[in-house]
PDB file of N, CA and C in Angstrom:
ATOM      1  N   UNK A   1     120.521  91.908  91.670  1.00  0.00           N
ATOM      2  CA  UNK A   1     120.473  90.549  91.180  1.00  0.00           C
ATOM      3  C   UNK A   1     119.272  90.321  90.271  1.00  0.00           C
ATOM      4  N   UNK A   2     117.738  90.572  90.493  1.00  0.00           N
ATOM      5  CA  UNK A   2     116.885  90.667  89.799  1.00  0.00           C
ATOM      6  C   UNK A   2     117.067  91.667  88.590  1.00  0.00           C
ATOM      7  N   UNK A   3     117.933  92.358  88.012  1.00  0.00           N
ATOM      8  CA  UNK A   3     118.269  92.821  86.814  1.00  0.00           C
ATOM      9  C   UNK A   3     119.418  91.698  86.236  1.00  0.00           C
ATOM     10  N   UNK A   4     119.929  91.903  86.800  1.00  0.00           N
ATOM     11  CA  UNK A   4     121.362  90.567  86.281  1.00  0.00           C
ATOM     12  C   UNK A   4     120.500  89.722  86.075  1.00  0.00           C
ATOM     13  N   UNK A   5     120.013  88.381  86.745  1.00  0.00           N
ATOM     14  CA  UNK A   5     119.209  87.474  86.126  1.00  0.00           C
ATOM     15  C   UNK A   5     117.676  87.823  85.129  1.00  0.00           C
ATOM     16  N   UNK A   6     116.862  89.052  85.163  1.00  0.00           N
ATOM     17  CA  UNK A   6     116.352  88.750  84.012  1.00  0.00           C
ATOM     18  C   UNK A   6     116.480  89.296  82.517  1.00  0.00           C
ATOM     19  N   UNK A   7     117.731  90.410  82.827  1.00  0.00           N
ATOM     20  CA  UNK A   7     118.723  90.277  81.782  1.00  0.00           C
ATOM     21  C   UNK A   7     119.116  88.978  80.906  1.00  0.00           C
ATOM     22  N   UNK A   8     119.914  87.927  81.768  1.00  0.00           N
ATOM     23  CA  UNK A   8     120.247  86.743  81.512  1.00  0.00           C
ATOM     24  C   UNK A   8     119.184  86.368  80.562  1.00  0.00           C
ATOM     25  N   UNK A   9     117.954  86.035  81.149  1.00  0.00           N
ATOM     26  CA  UNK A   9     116.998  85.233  81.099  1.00  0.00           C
ATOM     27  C   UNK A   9     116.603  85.703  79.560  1.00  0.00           C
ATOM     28  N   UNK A  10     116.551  87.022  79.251  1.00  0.00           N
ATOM     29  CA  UNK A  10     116.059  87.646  78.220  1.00  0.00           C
ATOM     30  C   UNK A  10     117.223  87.464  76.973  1.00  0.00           C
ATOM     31  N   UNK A  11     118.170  87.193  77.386  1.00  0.00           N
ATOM     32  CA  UNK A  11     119.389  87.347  76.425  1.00  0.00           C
ATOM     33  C   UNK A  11     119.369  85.777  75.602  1.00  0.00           C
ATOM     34  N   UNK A  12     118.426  84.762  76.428  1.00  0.00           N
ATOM     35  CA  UNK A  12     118.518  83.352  76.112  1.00  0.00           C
ATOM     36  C   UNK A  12     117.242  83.449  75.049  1.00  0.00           C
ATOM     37  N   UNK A  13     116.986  84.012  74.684  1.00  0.00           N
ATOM     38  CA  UNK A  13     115.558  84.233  73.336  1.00  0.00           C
ATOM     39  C   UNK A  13     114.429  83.975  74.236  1.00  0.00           C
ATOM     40  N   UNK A  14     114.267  84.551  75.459  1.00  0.00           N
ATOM     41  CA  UNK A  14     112.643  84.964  75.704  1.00  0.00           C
ATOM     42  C   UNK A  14     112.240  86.562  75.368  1.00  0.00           C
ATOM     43  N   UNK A  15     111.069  87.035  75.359  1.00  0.00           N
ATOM     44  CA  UNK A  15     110.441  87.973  74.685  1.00  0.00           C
ATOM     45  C   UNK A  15     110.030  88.546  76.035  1.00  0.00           C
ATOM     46  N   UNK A  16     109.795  88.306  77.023  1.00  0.00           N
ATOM     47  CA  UNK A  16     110.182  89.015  78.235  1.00  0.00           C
ATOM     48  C   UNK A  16     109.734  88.266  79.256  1.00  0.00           C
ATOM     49  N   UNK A  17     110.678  88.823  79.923  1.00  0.00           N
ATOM     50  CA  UNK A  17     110.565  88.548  81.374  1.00  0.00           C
ATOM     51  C   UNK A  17     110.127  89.041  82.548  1.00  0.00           C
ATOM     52  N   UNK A  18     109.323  88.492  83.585  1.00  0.00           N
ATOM     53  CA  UNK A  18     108.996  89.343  84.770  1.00  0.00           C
ATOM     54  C   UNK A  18     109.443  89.121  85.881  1.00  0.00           C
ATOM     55  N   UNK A  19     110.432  89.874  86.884  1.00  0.00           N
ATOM     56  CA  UNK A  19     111.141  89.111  88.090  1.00  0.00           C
ATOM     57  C   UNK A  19     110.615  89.666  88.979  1.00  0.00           C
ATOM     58  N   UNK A  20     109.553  88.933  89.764  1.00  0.00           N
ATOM     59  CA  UNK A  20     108.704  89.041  90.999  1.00  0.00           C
ATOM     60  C   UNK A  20     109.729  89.665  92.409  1.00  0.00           C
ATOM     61  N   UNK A  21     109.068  90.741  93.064  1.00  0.00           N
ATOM     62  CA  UNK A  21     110.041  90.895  94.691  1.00  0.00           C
ATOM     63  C   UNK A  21     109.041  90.649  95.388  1.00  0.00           C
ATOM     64  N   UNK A  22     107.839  90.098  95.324  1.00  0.00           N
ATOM     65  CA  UNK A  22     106.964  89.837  96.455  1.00  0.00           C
ATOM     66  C   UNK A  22     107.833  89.296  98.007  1.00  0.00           C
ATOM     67  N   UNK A  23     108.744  88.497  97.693  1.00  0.00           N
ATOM     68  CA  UNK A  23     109.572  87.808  98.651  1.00  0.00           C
ATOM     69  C   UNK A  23     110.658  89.107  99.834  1.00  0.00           C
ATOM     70  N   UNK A  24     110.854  89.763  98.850  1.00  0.00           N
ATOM     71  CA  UNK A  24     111.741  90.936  99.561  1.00  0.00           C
ATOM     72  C   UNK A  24     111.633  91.327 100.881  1.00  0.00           C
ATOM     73  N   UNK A  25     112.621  91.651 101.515  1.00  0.00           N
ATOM     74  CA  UNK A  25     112.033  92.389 103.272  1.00  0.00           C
ATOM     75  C   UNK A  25     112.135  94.194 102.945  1.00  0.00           C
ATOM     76  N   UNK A  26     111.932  94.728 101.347  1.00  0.00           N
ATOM     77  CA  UNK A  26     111.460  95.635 101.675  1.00  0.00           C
ATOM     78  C   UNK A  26     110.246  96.538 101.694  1.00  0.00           C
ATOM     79  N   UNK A  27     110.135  98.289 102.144  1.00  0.00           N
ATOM     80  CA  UNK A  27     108.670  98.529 102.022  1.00  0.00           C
ATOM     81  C   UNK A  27     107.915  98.090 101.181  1.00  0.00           C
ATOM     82  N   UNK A  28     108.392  97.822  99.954  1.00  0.00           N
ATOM     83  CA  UNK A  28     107.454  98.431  98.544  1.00  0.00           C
ATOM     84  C   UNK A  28     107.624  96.638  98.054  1.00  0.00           C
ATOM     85  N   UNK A  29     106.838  96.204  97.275  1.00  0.00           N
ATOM     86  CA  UNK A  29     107.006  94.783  96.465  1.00  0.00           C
ATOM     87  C   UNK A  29     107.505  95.249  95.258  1.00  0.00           C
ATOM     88  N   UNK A  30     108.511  94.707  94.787  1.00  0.00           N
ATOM     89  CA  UNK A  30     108.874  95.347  93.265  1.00  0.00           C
ATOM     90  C   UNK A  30     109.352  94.101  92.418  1.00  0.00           C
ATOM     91  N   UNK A  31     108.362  94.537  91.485  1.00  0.00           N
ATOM     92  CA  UNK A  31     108.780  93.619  90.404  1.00  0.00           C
ATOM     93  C   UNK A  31     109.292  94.454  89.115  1.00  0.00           C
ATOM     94  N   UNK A  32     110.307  93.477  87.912  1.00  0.00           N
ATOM     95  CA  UNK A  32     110.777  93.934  87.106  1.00  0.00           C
ATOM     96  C   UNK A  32     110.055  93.363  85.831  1.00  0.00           C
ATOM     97  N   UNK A  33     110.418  94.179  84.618  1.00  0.00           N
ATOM     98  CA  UNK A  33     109.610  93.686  83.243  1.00  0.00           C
ATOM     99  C   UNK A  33     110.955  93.798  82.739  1.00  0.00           C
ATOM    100  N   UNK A  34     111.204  92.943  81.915  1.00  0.00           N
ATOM    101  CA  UNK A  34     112.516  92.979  81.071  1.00  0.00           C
ATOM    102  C   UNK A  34     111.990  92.222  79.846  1.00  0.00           C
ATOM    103  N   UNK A  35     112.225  93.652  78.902  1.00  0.00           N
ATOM    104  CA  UNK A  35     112.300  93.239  77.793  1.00  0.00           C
ATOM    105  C   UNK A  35     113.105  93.779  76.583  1.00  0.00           C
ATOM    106  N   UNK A  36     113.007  93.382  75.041  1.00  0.00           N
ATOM    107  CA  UNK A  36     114.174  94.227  74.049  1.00  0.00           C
ATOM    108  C   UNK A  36     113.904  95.469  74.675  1.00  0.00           C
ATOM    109  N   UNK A  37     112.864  96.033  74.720  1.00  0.00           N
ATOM    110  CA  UNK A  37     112.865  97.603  74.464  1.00  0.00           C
ATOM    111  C   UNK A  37     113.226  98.005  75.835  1.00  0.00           C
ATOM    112  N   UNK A  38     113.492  97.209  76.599  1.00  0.00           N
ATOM    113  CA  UNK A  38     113.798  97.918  78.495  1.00  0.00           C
ATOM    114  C   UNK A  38     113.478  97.337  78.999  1.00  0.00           C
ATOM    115  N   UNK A  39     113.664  97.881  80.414  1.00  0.00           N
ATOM    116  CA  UNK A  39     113.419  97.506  81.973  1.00  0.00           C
ATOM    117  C   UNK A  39     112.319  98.334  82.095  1.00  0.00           C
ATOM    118  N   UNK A  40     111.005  97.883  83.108  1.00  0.00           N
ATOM    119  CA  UNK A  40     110.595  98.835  83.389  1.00  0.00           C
ATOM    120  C   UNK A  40     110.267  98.299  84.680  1.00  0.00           C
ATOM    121  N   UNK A  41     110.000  99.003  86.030  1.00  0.00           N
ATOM    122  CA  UNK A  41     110.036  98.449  87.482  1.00  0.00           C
ATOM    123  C   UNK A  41     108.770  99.123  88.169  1.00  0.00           C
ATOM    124  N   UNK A  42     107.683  97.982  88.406  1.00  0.00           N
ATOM    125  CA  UNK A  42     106.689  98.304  88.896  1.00  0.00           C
ATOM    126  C   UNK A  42     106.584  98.029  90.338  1.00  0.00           C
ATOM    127  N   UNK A  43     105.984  98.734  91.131  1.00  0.00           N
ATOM    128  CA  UNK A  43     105.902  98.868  92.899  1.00  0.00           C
ATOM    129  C   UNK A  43     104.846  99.206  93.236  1.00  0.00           C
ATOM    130  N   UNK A  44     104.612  98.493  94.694  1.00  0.00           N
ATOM    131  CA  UNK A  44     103.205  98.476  95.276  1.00  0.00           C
ATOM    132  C   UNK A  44     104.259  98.812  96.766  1.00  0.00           C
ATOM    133  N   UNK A  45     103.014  99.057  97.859  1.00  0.00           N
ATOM    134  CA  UNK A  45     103.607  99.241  99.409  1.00  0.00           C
ATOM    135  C   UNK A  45     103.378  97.826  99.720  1.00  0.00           C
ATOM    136  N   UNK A  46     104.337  97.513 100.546  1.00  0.00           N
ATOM    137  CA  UNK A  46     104.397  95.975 101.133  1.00  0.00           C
ATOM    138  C   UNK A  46     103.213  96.143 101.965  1.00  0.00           C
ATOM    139  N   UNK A  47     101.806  95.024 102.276  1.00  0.00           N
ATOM    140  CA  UNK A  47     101.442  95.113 102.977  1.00  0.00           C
ATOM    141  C   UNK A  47     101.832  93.806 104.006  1.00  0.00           C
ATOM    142  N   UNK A  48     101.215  93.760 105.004  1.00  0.00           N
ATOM    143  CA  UNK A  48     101.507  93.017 106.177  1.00  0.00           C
ATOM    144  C   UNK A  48     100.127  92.176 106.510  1.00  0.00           C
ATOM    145  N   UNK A  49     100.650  91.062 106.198  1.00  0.00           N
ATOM    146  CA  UNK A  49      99.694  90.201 105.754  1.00  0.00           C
ATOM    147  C   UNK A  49     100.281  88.673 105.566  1.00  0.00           C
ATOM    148  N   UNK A  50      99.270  87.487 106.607  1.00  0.00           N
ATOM    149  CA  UNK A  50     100.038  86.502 106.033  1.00  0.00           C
ATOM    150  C   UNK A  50      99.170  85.628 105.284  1.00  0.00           C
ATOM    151  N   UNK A  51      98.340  86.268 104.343  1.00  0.00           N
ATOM    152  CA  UNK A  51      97.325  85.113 103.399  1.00  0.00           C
ATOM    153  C   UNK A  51      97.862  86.002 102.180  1.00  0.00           C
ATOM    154  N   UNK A  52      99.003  85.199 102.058  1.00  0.00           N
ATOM    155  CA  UNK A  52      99.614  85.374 100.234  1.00  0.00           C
ATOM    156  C   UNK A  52      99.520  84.583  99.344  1.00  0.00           C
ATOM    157  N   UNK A  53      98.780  82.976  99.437  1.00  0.00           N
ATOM    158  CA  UNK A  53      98.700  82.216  98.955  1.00  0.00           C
ATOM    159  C   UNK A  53      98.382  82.788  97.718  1.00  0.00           C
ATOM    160  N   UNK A  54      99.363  82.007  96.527  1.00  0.00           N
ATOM    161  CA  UNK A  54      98.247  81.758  95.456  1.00  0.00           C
ATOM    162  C   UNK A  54      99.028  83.254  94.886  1.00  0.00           C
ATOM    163  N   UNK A  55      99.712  84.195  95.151  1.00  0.00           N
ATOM    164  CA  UNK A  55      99.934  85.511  94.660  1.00  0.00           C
ATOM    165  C   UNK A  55     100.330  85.996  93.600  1.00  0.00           C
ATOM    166  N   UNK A  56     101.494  84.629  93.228  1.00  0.00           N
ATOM    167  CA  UNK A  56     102.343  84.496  91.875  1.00  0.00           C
ATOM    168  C   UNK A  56     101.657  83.859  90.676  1.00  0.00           C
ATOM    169  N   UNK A  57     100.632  82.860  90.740  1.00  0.00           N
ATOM    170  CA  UNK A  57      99.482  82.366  90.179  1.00  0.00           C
ATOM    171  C   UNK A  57      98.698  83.628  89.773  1.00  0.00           C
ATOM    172  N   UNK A  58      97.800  84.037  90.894  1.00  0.00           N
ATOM    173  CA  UNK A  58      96.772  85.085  90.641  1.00  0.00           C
ATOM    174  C   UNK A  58      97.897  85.938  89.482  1.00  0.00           C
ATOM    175  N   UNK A  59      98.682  86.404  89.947  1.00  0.00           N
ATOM    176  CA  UNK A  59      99.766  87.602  88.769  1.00  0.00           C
ATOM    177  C   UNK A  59      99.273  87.367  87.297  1.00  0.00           C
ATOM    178  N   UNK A  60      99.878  86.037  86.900  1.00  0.00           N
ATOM    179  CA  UNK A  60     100.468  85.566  86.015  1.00  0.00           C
ATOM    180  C   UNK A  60      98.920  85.254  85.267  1.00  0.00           C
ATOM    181  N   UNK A  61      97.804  85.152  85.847  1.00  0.00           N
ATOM    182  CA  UNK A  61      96.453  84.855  85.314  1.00  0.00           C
ATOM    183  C   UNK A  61      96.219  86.210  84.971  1.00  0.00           C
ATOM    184  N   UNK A  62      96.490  87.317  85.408  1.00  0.00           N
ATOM    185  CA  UNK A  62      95.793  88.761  85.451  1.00  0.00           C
ATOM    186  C   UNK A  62      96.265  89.510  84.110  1.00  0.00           C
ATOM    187  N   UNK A  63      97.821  88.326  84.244  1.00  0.00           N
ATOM    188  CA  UNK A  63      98.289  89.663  83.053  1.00  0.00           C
ATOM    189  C   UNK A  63      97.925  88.703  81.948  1.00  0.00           C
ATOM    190  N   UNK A  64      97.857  87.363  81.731  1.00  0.00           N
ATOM    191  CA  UNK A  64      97.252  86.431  80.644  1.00  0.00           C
ATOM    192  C   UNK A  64      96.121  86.919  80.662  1.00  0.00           C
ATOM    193  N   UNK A  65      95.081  87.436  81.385  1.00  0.00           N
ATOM    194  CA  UNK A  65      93.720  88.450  81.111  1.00  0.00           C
ATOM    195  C   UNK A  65      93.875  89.463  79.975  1.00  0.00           C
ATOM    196  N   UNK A  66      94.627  90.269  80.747  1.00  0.00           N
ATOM    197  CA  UNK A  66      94.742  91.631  80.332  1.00  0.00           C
ATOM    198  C   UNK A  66      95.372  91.929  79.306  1.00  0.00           C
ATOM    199  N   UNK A  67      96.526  90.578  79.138  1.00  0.00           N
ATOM    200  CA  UNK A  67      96.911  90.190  77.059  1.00  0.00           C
ATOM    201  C   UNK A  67      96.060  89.884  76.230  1.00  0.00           C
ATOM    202  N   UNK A  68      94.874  89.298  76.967  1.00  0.00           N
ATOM    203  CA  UNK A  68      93.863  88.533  75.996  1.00  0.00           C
ATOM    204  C   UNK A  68      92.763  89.440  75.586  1.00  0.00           C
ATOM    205  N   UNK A  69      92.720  90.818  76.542  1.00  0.00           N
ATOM    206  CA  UNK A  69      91.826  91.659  76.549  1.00  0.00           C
ATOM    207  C   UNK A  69      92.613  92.612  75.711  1.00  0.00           C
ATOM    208  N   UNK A  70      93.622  92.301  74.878  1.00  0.00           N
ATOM    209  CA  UNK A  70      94.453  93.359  74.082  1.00  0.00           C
ATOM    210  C   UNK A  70      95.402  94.325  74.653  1.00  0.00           C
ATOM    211  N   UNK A  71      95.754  93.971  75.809  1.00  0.00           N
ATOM    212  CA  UNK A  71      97.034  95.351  76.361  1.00  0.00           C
ATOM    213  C   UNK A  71      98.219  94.816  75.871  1.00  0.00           C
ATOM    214  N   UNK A  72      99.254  95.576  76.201  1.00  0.00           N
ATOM    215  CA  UNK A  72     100.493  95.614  75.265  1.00  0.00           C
ATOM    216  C   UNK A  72     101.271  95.013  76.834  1.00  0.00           C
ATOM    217  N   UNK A  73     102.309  94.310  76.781  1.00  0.00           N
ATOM    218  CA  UNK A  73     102.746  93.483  77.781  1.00  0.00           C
ATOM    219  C   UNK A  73     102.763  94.423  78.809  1.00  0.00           C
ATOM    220  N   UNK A  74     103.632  95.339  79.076  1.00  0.00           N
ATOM    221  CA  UNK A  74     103.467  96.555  80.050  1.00  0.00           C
ATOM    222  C   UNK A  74     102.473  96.937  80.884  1.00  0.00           C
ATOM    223  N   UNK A  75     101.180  97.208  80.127  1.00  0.00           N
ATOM    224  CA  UNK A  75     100.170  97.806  80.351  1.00  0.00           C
ATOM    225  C   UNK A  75      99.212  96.594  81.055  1.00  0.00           C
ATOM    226  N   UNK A  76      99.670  95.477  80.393  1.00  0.00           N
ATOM    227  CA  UNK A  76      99.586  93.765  81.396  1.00  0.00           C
ATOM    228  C   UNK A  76      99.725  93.998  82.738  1.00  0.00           C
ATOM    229  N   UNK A  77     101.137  93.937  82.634  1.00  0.00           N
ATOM    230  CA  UNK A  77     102.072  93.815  83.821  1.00  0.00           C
ATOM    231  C   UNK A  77     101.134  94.748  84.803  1.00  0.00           C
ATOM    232  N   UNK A  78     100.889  96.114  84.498  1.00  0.00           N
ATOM    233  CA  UNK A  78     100.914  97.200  85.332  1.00  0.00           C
ATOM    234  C   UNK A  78      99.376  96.733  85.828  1.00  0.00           C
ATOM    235  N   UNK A  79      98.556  96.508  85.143  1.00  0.00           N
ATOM    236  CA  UNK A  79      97.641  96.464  85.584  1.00  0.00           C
ATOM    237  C   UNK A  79      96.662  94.970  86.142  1.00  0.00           C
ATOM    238  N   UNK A  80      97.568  93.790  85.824  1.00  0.00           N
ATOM    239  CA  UNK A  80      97.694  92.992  86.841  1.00  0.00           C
ATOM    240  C   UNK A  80      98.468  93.329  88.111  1.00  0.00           C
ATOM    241  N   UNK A  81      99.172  93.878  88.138  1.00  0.00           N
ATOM    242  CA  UNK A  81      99.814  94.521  89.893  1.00  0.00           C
ATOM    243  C   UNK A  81      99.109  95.166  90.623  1.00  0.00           C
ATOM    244  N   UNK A  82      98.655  95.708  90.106  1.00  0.00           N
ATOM    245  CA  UNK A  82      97.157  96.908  90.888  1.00  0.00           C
ATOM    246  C   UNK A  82      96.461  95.974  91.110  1.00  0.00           C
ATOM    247  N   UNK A  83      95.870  94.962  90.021  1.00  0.00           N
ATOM    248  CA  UNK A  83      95.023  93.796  90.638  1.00  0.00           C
ATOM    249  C   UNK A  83      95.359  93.031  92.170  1.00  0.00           C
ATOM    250  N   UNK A  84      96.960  92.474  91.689  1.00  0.00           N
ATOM    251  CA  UNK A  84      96.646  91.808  92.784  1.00  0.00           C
ATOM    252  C   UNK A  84      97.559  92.380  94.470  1.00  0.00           C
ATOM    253  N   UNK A  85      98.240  93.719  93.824  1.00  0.00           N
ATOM    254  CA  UNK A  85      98.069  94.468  95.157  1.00  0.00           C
ATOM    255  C   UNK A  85      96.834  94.869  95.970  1.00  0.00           C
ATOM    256  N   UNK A  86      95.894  95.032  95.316  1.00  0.00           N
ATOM    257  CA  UNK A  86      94.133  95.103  95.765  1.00  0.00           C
ATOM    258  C   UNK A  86      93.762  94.085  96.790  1.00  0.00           C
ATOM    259  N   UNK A  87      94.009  93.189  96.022  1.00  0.00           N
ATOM    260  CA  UNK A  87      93.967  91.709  96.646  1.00  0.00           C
ATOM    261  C   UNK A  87      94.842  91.020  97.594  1.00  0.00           C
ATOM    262  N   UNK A  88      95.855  91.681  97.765  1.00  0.00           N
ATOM    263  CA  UNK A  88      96.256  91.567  98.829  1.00  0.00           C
ATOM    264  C   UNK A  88      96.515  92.354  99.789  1.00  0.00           C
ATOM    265  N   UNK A  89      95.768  93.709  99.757  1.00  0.00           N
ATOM    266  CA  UNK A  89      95.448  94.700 100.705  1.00  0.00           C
ATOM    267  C   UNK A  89      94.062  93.872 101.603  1.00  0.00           C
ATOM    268  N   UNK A  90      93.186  93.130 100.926  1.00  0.00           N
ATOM    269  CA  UNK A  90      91.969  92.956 101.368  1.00  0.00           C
ATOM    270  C   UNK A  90      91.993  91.420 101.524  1.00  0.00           C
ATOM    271  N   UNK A  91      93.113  90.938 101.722  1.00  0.00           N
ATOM    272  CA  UNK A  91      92.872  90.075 101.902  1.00  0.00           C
ATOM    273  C   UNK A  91      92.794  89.606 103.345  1.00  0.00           C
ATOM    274  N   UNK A  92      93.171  90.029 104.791  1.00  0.00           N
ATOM    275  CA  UNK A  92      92.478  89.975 105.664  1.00  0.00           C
ATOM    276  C   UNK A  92      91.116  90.319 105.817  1.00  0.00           C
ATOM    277  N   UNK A  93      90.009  90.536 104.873  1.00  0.00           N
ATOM    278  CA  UNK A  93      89.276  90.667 105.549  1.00  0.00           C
ATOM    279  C   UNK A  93      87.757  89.296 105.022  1.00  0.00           C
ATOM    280  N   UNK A  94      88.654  88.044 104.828  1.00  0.00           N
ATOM    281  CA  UNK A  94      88.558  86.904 104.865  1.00  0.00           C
ATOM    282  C   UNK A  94      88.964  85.956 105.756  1.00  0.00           C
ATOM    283  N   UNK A  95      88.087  84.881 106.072  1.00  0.00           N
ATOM    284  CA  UNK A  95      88.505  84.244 107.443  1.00  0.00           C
ATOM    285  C   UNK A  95      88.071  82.941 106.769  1.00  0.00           C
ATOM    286  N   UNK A  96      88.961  82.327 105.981  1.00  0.00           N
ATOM    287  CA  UNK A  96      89.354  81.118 105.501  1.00  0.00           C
ATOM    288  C   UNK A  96      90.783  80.200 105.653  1.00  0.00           C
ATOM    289  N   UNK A  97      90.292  79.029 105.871  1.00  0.00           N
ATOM    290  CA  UNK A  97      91.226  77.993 106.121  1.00  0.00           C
ATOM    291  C   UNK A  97      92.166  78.022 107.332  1.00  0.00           C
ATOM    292  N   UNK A  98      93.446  77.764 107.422  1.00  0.00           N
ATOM    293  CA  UNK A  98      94.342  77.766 108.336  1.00  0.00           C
ATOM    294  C   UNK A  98      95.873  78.374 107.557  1.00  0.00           C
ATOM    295  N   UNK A  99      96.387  78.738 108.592  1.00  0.00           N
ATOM    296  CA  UNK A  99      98.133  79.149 108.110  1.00  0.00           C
ATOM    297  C   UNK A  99      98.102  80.471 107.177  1.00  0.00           C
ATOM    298  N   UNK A 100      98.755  80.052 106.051  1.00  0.00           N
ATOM    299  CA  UNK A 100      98.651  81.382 104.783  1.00  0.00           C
ATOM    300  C   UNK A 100      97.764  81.378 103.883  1.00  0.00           C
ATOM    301  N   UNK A 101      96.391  82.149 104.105  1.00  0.00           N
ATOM    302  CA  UNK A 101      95.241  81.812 103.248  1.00  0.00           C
ATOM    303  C   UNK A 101      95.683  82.680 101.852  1.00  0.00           C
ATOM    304  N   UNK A 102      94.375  82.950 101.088  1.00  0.00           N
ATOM    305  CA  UNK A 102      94.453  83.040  99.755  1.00  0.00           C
ATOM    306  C   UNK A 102      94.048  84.755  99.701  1.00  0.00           C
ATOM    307  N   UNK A 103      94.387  85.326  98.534  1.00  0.00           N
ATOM    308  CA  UNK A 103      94.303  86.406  98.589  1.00  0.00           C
ATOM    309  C   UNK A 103      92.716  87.072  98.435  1.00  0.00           C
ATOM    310  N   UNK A 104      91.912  87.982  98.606  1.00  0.00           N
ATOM    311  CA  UNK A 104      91.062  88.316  98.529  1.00  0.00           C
ATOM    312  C   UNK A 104      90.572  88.543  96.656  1.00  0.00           C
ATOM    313  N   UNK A 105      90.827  87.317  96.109  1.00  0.00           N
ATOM    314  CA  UNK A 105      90.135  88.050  94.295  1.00  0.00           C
ATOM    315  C   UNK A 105      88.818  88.870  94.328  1.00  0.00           C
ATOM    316  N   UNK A 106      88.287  88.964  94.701  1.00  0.00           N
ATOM    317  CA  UNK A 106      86.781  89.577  94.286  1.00  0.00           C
ATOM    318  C   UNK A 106      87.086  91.285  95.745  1.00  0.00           C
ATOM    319  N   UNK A 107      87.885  91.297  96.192  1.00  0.00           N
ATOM    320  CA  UNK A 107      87.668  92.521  96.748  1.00  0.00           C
ATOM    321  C   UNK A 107      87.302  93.499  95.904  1.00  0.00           C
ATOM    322  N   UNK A 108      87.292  93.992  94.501  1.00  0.00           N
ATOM    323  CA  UNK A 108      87.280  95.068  94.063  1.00  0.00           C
ATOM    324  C   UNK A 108      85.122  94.618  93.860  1.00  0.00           C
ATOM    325  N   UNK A 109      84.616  93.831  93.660  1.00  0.00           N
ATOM    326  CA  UNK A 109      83.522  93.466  93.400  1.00  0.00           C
ATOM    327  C   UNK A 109      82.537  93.725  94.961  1.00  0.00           C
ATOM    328  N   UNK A 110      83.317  92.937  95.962  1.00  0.00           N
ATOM    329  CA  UNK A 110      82.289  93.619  96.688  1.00  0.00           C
ATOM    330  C   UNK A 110      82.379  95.086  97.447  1.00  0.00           C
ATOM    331  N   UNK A 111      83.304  95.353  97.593  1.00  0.00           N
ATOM    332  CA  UNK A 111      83.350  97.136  97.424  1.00  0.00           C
ATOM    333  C   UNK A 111      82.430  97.620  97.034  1.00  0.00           C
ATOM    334  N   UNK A 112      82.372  97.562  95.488  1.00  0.00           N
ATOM    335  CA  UNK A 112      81.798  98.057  94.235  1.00  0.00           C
ATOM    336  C   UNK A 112      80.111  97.751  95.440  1.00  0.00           C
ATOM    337  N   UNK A 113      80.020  96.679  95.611  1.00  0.00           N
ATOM    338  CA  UNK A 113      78.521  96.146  96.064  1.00  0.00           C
ATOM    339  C   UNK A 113      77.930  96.765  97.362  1.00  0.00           C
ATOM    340  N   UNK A 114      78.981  96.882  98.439  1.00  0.00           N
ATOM    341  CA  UNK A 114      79.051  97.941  99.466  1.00  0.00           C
ATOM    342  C   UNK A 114      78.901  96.478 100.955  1.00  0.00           C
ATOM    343  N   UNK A 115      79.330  95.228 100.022  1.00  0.00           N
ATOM    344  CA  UNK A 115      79.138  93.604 101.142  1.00  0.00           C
ATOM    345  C   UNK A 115      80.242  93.452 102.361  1.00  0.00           C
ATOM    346  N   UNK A 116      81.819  94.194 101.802  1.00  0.00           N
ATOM    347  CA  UNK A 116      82.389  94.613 102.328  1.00  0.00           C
ATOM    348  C   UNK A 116      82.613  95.834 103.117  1.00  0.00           C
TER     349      UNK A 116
END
């Protein structure tokens, strides 16, 4: 179905499309890139985790980064996913708010720092 609809979606004069599986019950999160030149289908391991807040946001900021920083939509895509698969590997190891908190953005920073 996520090829059928962003097929669709692409056939209506957008320049591409991205169809999120964060939602999926399977292992891997997979999202699709659809555009003229192809499909291309990027995957992370599902983690298990219930602070997803904010996941589809964070995405969609990472790869508006990573366009603005000159990557070619793809190279967007791919490397906003690594972003915010990161971020939501680490995101338990935040103890904010109540219910489904927010994903860990700065995990790759304090790593790097050794705070985590």
């Amino acid at each position: 179905e996520m090829k059928e609809q962003g097929n669709a979606l692409l056939a209506m004069g957008c320049r591409a499309v991205l169809m999120k599986g964060g939602h999926l019950d399977d292992a891997e999160s997979p999202d699709w890139l659809f555009t003229h030149d192809g499909a291309q289908r990027f995957t992370a391991p599902r983690v298990q985790t219930k602070n997803t807040h904010g996941t589809g946001c964070t995405l969609s900021s990472a790869i508006a980064a990573c366009l603005a920083k000159g990557a070619d939509t793809p190279t967007a895509v791919a490397q906003a996913k690594e972003y915010i698969s990161g971020a939501i590997a680490n995101a338990d190891k935040l103890n904010v708010g109540k219910g489904h908190g927010p994903t860990n953005h700065f995990f790759d920073y304090y790593n790097i720092k050794g705070i985590i």
